[in-house]
C-alpha atoms as a PDB file:
ATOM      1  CA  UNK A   1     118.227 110.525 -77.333  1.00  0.00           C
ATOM      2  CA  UNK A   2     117.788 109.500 -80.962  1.00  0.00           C
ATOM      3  CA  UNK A   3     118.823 112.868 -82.038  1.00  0.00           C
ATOM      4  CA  UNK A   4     122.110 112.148 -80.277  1.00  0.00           C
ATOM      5  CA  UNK A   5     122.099 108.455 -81.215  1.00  0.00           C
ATOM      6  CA  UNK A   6     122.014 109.923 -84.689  1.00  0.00           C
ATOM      7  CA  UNK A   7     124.619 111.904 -84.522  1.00  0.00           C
ATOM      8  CA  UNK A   8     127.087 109.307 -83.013  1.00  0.00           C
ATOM      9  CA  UNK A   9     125.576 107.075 -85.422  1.00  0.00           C
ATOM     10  CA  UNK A  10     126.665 109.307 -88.270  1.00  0.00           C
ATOM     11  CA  UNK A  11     130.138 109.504 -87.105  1.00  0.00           C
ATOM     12  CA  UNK A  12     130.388 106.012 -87.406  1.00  0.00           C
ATOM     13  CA  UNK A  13     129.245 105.029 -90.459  1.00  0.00           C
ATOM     14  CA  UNK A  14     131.529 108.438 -91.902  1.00  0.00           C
ATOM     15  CA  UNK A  15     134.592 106.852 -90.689  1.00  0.00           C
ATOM     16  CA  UNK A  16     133.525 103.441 -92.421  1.00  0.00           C
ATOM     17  CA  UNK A  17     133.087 105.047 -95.215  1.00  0.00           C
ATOM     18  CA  UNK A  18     136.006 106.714 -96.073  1.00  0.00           C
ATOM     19  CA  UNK A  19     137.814 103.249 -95.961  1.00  0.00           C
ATOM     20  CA  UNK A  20     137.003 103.028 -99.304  1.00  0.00           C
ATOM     21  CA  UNK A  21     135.811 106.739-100.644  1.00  0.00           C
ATOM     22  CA  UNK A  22     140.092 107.368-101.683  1.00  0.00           C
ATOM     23  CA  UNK A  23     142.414 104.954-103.347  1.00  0.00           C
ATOM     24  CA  UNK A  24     144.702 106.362-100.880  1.00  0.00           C
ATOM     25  CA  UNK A  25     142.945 104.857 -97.991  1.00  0.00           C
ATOM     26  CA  UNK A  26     143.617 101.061 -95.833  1.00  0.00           C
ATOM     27  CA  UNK A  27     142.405  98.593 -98.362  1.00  0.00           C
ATOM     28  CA  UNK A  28     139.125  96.578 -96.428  1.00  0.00           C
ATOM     29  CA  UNK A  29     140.245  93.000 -95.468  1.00  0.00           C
ATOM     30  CA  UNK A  30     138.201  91.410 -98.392  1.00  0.00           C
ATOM     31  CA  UNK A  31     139.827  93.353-100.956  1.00  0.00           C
ATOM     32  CA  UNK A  32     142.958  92.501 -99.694  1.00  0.00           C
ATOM     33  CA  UNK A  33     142.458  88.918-100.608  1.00  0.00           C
ATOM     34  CA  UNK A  34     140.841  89.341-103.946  1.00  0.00           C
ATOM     35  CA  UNK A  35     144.683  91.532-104.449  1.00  0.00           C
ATOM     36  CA  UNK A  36     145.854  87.991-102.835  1.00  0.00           C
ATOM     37  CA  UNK A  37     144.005  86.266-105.704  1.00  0.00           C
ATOM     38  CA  UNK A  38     144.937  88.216-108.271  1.00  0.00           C
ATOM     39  CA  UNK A  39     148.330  88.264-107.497  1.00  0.00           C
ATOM     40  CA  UNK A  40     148.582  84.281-106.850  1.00  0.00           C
ATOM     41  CA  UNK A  41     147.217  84.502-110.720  1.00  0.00           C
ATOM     42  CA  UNK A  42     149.136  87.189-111.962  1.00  0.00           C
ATOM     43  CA  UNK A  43     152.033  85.044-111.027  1.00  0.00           C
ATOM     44  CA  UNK A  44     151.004  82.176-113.368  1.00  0.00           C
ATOM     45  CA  UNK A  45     152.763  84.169-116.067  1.00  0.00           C
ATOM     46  CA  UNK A  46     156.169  84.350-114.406  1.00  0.00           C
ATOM     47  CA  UNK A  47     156.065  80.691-113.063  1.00  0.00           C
ATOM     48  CA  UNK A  48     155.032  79.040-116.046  1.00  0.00           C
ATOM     49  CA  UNK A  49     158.116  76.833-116.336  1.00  0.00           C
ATOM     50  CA  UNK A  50     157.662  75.872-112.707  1.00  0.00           C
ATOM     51  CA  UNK A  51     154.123  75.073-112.761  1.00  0.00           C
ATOM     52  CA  UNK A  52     155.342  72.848-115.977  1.00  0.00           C
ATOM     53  CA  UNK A  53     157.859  71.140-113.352  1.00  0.00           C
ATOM     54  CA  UNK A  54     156.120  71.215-109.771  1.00  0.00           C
ATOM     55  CA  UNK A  55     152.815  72.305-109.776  1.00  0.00           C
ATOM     56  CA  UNK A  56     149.940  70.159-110.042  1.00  0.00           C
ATOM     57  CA  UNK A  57     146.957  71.373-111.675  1.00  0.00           C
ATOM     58  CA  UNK A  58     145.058  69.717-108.629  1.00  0.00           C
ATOM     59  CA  UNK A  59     147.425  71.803-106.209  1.00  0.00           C
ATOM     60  CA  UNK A  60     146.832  74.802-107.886  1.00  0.00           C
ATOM     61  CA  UNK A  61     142.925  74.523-108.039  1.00  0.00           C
ATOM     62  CA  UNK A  62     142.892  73.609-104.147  1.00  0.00           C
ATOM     63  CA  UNK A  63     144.713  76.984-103.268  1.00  0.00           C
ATOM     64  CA  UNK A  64     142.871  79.020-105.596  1.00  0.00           C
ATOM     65  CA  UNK A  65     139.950  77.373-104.196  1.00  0.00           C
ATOM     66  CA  UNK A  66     141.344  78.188-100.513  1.00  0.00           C
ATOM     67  CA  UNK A  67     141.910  82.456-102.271  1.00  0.00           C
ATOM     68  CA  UNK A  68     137.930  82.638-103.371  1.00  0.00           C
ATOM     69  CA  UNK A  69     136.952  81.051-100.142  1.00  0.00           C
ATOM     70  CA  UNK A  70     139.007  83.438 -98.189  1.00  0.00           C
ATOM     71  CA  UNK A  71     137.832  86.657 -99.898  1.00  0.00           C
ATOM     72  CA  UNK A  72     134.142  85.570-100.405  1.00  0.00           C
ATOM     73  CA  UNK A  73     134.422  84.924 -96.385  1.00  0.00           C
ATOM     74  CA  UNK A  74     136.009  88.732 -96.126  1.00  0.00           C
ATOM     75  CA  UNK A  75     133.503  90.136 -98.452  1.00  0.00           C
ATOM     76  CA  UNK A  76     130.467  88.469 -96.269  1.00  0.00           C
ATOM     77  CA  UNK A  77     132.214  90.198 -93.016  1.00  0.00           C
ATOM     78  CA  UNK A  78     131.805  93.537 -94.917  1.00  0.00           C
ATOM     79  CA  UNK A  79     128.483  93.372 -96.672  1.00  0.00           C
ATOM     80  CA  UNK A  80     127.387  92.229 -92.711  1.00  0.00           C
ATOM     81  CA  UNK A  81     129.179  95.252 -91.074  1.00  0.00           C
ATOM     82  CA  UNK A  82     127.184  97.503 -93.432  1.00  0.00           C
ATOM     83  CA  UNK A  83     124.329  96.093 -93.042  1.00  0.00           C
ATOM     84  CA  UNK A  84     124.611  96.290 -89.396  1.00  0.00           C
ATOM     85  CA  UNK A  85     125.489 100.200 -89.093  1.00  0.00           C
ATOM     86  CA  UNK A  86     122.626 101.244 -91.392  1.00  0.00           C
ATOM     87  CA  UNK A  87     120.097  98.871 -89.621  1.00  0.00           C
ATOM     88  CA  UNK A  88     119.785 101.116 -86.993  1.00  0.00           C
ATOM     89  CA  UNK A  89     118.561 104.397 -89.101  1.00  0.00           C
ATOM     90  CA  UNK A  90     116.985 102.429 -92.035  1.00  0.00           C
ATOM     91  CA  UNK A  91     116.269  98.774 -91.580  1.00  0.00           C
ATOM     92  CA  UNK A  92     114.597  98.391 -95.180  1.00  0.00           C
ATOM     93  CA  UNK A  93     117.950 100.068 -97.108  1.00  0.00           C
ATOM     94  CA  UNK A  94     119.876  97.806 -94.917  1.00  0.00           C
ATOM     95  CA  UNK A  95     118.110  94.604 -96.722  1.00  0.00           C
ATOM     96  CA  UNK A  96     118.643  96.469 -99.799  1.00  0.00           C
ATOM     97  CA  UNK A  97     121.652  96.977 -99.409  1.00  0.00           C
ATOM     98  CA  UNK A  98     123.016  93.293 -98.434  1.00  0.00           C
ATOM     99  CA  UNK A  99     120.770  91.787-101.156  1.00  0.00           C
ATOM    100  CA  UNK A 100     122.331  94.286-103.745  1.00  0.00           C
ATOM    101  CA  UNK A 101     126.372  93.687-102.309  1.00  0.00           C
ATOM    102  CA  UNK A 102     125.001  90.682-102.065  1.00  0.00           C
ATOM    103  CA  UNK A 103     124.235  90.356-105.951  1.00  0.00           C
ATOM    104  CA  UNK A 104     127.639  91.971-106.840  1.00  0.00           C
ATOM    105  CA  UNK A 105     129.206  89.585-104.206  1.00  0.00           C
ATOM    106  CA  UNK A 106     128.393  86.465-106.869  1.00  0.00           C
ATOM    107  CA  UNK A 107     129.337  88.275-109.665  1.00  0.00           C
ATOM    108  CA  UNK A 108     132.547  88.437-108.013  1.00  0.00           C
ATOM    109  CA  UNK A 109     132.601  84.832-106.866  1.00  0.00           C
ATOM    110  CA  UNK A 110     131.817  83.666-110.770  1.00  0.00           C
ATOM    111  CA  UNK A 111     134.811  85.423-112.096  1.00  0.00           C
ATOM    112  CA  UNK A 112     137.032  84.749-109.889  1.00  0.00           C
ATOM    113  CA  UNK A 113     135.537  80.826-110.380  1.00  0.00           C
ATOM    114  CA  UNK A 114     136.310  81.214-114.363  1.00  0.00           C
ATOM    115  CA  UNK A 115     139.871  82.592-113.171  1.00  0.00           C
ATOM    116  CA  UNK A 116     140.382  79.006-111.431  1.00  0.00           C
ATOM    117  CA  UNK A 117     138.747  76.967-114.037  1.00  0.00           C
ATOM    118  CA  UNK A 118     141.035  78.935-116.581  1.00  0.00           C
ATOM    119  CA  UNK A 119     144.401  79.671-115.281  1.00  0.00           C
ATOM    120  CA  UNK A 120     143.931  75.376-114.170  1.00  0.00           C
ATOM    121  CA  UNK A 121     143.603  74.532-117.732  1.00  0.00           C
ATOM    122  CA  UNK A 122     146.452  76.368-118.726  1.00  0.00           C
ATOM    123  CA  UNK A 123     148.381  74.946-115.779  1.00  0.00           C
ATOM    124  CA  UNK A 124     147.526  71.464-117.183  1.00  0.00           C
ATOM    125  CA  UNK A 125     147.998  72.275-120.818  1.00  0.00           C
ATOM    126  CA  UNK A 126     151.905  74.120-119.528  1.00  0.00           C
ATOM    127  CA  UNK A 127     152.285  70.193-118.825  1.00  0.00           C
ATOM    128  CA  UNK A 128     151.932  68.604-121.872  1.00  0.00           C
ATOM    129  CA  UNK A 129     152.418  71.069-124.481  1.00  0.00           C
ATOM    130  CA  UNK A 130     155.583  70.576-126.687  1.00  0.00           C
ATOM    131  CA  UNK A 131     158.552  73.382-126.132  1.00  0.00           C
ATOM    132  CA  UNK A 132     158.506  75.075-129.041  1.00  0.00           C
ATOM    133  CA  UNK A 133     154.479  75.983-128.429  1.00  0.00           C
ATOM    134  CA  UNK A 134     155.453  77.201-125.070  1.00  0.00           C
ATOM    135  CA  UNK A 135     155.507  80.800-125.853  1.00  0.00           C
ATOM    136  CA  UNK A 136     152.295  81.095-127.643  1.00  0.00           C
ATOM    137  CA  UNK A 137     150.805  79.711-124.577  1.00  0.00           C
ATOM    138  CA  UNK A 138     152.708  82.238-122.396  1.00  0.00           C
ATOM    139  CA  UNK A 139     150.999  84.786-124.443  1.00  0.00           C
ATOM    140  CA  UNK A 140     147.678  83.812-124.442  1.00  0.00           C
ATOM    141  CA  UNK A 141     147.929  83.348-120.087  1.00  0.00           C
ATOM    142  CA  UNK A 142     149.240  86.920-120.289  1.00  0.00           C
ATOM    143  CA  UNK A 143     146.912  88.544-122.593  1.00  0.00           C
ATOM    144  CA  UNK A 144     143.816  86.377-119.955  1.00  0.00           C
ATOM    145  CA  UNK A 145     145.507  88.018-116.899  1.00  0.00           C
ATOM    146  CA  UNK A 146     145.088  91.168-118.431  1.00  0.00           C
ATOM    147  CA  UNK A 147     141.675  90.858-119.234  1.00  0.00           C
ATOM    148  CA  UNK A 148     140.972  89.038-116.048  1.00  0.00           C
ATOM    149  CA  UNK A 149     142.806  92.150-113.745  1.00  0.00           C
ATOM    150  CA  UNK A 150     140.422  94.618-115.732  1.00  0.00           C
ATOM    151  CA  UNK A 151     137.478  92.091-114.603  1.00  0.00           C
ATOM    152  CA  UNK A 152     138.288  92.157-110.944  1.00  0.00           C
ATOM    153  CA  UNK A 153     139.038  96.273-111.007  1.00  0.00           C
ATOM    154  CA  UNK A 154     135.694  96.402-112.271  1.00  0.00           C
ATOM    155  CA  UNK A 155     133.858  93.984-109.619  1.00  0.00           C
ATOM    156  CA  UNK A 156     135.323  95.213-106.834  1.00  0.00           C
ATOM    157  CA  UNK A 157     134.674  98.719-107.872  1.00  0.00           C
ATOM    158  CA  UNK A 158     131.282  98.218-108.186  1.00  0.00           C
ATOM    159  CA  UNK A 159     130.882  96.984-104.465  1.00  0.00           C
ATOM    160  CA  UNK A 160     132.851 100.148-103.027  1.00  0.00           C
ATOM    161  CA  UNK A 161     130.726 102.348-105.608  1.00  0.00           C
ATOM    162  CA  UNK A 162     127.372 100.415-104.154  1.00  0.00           C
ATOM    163  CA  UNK A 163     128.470 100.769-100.521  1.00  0.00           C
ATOM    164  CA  UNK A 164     128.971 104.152-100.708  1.00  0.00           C
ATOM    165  CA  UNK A 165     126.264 105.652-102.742  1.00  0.00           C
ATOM    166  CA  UNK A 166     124.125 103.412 -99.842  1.00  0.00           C
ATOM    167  CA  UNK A 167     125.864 105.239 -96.945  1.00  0.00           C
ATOM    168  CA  UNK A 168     125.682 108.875 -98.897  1.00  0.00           C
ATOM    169  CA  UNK A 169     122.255 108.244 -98.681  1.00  0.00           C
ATOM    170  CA  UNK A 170     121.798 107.125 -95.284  1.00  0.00           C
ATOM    171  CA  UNK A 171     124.386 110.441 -94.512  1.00  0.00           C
ATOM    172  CA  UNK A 172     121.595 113.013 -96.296  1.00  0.00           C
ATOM    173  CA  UNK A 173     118.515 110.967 -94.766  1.00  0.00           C
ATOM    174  CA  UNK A 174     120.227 111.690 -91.212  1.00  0.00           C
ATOM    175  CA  UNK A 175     120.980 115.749 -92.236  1.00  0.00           C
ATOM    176  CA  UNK A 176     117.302 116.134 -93.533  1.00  0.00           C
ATOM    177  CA  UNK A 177     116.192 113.733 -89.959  1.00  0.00           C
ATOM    178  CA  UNK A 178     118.007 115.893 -88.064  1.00  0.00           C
ATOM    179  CA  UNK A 179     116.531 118.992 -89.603  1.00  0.00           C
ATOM    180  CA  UNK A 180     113.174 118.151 -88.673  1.00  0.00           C
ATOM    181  CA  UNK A 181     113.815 116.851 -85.223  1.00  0.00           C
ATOM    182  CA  UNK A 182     115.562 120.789 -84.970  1.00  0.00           C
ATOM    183  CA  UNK A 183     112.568 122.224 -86.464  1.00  0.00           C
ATOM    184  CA  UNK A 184     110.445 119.987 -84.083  1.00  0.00           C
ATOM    185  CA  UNK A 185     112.207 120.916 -80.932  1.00  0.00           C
ATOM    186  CA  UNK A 186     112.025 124.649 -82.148  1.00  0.00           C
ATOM    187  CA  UNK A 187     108.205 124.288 -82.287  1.00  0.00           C
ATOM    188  CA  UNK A 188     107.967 122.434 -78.805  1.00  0.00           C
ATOM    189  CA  UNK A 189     110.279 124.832 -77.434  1.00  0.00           C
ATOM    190  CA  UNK A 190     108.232 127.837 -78.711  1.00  0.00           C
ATOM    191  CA  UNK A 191     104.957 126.260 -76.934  1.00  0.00           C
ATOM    192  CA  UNK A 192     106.856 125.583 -73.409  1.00  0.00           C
ATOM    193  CA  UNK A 193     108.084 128.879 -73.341  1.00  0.00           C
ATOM    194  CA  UNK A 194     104.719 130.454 -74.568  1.00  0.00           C
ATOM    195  CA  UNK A 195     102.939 128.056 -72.083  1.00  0.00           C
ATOM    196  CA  UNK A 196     104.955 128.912 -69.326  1.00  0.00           C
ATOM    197  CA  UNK A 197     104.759 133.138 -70.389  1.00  0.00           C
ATOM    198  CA  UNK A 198     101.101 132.138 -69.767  1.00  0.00           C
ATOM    199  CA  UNK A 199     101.066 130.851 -66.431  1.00  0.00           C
ATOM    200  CA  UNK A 200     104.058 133.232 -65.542  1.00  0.00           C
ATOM    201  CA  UNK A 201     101.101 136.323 -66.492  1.00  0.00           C
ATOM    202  CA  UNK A 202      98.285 134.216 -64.578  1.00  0.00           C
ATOM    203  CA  UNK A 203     100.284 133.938 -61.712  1.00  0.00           C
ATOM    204  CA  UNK A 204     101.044 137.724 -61.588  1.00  0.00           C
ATOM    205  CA  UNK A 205      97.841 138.764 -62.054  1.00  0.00           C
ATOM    206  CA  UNK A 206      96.632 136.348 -59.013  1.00  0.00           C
ATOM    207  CA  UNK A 207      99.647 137.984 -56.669  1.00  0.00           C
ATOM    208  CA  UNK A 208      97.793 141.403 -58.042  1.00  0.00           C
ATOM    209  CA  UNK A 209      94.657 140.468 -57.220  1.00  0.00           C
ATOM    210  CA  UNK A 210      95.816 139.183 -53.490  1.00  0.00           C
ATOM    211  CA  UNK A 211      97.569 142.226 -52.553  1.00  0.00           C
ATOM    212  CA  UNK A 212      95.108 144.774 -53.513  1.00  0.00           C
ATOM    213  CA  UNK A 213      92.481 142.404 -51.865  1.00  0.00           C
ATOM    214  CA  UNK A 214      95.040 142.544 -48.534  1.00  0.00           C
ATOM    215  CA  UNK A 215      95.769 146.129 -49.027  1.00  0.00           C
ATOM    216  CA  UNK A 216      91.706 146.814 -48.638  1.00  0.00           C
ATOM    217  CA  UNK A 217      91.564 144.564 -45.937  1.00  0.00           C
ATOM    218  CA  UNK A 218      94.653 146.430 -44.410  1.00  0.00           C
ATOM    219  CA  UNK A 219      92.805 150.148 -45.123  1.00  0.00           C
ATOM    220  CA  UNK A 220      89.433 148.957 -43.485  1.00  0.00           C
ATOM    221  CA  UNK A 221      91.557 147.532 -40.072  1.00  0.00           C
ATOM    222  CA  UNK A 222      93.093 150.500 -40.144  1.00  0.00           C
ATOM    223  CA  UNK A 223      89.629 152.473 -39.821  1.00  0.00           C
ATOM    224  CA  UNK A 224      88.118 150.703 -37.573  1.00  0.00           C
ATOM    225  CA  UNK A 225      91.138 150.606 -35.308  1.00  0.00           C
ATOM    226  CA  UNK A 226      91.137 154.320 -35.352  1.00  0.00           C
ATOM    227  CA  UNK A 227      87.213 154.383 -35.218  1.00  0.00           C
ATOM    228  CA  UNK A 228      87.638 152.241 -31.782  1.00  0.00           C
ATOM    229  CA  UNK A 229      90.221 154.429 -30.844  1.00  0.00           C
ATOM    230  CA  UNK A 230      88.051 157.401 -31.122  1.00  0.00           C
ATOM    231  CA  UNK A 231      84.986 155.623 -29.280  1.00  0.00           C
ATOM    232  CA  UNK A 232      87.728 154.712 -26.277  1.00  0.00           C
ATOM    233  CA  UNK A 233      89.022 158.454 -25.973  1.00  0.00           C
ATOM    234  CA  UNK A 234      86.244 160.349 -26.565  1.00  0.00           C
ATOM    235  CA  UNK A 235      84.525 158.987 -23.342  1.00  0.00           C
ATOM    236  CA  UNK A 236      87.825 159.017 -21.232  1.00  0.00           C
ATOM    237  CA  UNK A 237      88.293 162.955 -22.335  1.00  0.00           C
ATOM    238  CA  UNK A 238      84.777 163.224 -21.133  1.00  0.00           C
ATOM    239  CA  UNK A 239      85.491 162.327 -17.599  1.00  0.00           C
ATOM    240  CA  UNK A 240      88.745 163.684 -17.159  1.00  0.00           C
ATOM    241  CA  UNK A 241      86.822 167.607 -18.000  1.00  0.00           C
ATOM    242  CA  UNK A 242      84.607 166.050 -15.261  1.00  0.00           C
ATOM    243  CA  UNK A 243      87.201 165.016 -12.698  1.00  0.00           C
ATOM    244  CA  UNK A 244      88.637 168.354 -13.545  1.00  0.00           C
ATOM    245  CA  UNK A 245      85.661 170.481 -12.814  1.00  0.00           C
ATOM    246  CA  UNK A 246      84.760 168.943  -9.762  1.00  0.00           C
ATOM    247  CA  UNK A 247      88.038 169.723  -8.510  1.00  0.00           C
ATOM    248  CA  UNK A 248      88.111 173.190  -9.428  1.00  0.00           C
ATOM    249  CA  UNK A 249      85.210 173.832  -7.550  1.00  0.00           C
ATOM    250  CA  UNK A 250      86.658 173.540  -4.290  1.00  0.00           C
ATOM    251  CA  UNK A 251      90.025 175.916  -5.443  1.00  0.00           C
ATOM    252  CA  UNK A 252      87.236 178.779  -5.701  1.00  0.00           C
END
């Protein structure tokens, strides 16, 4: 049964994986809203002259604390589904493996908490900063987004990269696992069958041993029926010459 629980196991955990293995593949939910994130940012630098308008720089921290919230809640869901299929196979790389997505989690977190802290001063600073500075400052929130987009590539990147070096792992611990439980079952089937060679030989030799012993039993019935069969006729053939004789007698 755990042989077989492996196996179903590993089917599992190889269709989780290749969520994230290929670019080309679903994005995971908590990715999907750090994209959200960066994208509410991204779009700092084409709404400057609204944000200098409409937007509050209290407004604008409340959604992009609403963004981290949302993705950080995401992220959680994920490092707990991992956790959760390798549990069964290897509960210690299952802690390891939350407290080191975990770790990356709140590297995550910080940045994207700079982003906010950031991308709200520049909100505030869109509000009071004379025309003619305006795009100088639309350069600089450009050239941050930039750097920030090559920060969030590189976070999130090192989760998927985590994950899945964790569930290779787990994918060559099962292969070796189920290597030796083949290699165990080999040895356990080579005793049944040599066991039951064993008793298969005893038992022949004991039906041997009980038909010769009935076919000597048979042989000596067989003499002594003809033995009694001899001691009956003998005696009868004796009187007939006798009955025989005494009737000849009066013929001559």
């Amino acid at each position: 049964m755990k042989l077989v629980a492996v196996i179903l196991a590993l089917s599992v955990i190889s269709g989780c994986q290749g969520s994230f293995m290929f670019q080309d593949e679903p994005k995971t939910h908590w990715e999907e809203m750090v994209d959200k994130f960066w994208e509410y940012v991204n779009g700092v630098s084409s709404r400057a002259e609204d944000m200098k308008n409409s937007i509050q720089a209290t407004q604008l921290g409340r959604e992009l604390d609403t963004l981290i919230s949302d993705s950080m809640a995401e992220l959680q869901m994920y490092t707990d589904d991992v956790k959760l299929k390798l549990a069964p196979y290897a509960e210690q790389m299952a802690q390891r493996v939350q407290d080191d997505l975990q770790l990356l989690s709140n590297k995550l977190r910080v940045h994207m908490e700079e982003a906010k802290v950031q991308i709200t001063a520049y909100s505030q600073e869109l509000q009071t900063i004379v025309e003619q500075n305006r795009d100088e400052l639309q350069n600089k929130v450009n050239a941050y987004i930039r750097k920030l987009k090559k920060r969030l590539n590189k976070d999130t990147q090192e989760i998927k990269k985590k994950a899945e070096t964790y569930l290779e792992e787990v994918q060559a611990r099962a292969a070796q696992h189920a290597d030796d439980v083949n290699e165990r079952l080999k040895s356990y089937f080579d005793v049944v069958r040599q066991n039951a060679e064993d008793k298969f030989n005893t038992l022949k030799d004991l039906l041997n041993d009980q038909s010769q012993q009935m076919m000597e039993k048979w042989e000596k019935l067989k003499e002594q029926a003809e033995q009694f069969k001899m001691n009956l006729y003998t005696p009868f053939q004796k009187k007939m010459e006798e009955v025989k004789n005494w009737f000849q007698q009066f013929f001559n």
